[in-house]
Protein backbone atom coordinates (compact mmCIF):
# COMPACT_ATOMS: atom_id res chain seq x y z
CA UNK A 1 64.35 -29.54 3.24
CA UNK A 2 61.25 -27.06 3.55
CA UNK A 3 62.08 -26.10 0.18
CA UNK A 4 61.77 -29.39 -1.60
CA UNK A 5 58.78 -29.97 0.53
CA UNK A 6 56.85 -27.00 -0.85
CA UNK A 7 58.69 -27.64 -4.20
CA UNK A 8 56.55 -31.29 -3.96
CA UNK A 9 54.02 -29.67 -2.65
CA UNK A 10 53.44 -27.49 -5.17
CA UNK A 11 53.85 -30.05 -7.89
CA UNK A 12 51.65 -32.42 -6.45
CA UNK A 13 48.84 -29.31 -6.25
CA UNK A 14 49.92 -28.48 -9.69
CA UNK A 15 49.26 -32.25 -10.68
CA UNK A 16 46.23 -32.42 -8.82
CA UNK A 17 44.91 -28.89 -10.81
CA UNK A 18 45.75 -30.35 -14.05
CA UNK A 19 44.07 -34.12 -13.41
CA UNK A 20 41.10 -31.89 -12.32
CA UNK A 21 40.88 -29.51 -15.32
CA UNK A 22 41.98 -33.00 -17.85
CA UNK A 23 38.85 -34.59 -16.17
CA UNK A 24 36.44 -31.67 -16.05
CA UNK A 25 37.29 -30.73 -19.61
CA UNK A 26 36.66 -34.66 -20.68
CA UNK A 27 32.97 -33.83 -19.13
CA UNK A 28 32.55 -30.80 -20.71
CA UNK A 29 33.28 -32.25 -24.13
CA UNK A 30 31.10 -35.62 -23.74
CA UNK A 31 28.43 -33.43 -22.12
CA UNK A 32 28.96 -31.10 -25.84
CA UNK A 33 28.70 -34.67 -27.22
CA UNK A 34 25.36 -35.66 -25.92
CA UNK A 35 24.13 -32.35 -26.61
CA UNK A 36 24.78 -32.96 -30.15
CA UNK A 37 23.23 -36.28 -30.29
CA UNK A 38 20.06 -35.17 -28.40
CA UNK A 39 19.52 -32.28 -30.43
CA UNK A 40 20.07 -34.76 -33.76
CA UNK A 41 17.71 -37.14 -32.16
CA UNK A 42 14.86 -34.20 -31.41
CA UNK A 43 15.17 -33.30 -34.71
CA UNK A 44 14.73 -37.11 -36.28
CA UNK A 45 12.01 -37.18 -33.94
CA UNK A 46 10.18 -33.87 -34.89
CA UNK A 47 10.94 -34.87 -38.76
CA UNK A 48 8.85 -38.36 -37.69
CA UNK A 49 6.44 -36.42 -36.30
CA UNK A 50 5.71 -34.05 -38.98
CA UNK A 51 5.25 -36.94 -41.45
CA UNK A 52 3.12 -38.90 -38.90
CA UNK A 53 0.82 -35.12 -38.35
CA UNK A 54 0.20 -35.00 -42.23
CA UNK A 55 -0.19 -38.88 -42.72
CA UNK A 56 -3.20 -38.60 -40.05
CA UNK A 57 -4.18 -35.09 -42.12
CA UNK A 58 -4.37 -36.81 -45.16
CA UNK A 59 -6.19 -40.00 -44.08
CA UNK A 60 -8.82 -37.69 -42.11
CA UNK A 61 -9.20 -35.39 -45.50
CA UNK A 62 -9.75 -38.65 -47.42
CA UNK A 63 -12.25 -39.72 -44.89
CA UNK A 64 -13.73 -36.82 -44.68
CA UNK A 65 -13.59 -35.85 -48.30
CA UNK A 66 -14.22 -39.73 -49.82
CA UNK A 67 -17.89 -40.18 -51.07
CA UNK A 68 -19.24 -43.66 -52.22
CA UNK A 69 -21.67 -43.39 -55.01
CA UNK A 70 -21.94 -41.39 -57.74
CA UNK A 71 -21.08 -37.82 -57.92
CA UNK A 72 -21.35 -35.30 -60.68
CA UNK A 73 -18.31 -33.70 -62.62
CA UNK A 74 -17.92 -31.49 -65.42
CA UNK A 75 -14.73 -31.09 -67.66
CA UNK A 76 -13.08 -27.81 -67.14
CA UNK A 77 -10.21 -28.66 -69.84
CA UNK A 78 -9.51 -30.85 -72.23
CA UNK A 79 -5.75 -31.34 -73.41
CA UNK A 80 -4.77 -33.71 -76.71
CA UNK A 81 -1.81 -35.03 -76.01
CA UNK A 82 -0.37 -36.41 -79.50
CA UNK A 83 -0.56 -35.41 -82.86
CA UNK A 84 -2.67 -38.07 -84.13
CA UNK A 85 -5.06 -36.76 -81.70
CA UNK A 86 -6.61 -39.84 -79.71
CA UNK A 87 -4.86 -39.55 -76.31
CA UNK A 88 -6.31 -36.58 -74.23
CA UNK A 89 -6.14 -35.11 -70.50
CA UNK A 90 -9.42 -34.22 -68.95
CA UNK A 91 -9.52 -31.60 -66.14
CA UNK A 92 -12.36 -32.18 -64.40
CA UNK A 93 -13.92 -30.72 -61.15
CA UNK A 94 -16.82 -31.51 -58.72
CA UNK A 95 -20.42 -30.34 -60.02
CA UNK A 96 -20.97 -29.69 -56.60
CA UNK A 97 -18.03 -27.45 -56.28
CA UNK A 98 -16.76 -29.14 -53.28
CA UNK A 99 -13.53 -30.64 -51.96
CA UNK A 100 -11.60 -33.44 -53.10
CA UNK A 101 -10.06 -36.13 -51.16
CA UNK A 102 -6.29 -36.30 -51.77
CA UNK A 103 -5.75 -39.30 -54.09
CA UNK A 104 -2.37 -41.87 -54.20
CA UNK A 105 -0.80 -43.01 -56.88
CA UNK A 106 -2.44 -45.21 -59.27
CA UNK A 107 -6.04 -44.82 -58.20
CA UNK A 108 -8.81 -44.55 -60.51
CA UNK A 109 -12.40 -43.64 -61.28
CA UNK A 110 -15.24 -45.28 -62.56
CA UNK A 111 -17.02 -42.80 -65.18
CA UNK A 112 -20.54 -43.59 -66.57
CA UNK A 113 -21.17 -41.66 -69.64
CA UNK A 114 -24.77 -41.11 -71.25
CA UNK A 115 -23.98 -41.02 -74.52
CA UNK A 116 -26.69 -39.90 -77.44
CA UNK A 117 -27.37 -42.48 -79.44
CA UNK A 118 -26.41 -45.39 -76.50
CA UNK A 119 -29.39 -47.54 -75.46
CA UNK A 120 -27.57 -47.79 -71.88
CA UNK A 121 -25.08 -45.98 -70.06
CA UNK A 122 -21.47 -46.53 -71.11
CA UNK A 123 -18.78 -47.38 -67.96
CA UNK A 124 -15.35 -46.87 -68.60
CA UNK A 125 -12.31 -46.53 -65.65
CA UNK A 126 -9.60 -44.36 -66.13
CA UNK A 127 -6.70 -43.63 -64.21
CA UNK A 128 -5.67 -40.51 -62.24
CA UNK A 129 -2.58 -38.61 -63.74
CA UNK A 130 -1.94 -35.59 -61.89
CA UNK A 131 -0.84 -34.30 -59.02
CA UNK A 132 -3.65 -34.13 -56.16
């Protein structure tokens, strides 16, 4: 009778044990889960945040950097771009030699041109092409 009492004994520890280790295991692995996700969800937040740190760069540059007006430029090269020879690329940079504001797609500038010969100075718009 002892015997089968420690022999149930035992089994029912043994049972406990494993119902323990099945449950602390189940933690371990959903705490490994959230780990995971929390660490996925730091980095989607750090990507946001880089994006939102150089949005608010490039919105202070372009304050900073914008000018209303006029301002000065000189071409620094001059590129034909097909054979018949009436589409060209103009490289131009600031007269002043100072910064530009970082431009978006499909902006433009206003150019007025003193041309010899011109009673009054010629305005023309053309479109930005390049890469900022």
């Amino acid at each position: 009778m002892v015997l089968t009492l420690e022999l149930f004994g035992g089994l029912i520890v043994g049972a406990a044990l494993l119902q323990a280790s099945v449950g602390l295991v189940g933690q371990v692995a959903g705490a490994l889960r959230q780990r995971r996700l929390d660490q996925s969800k730091l980095a989607a937040f750090s990507a946001q945040t880089d994006i939102l740190l150089k949005r608010a760069e490039a919105e202070r540059q372009r304050e900073v950097l914008t000018w209303s007006g006029r301002r000065k430029f000189r071409i620094r090269r001059r590129n034909v771009e097909n054979l018949a020879g009436d589409i060209c690329s103009f490289y131009l940079e600031p007269h002043d030699n100072n910064a530009l504001a970082p431009f978006l797609p499909g902006q433009f500038l206003t150019f007025e041109l003193h041309i010899p010969g011109q009673p009054a100075p010629v305005v023309r718009c053309y479109s930005l092409s390049d890469s900022p």
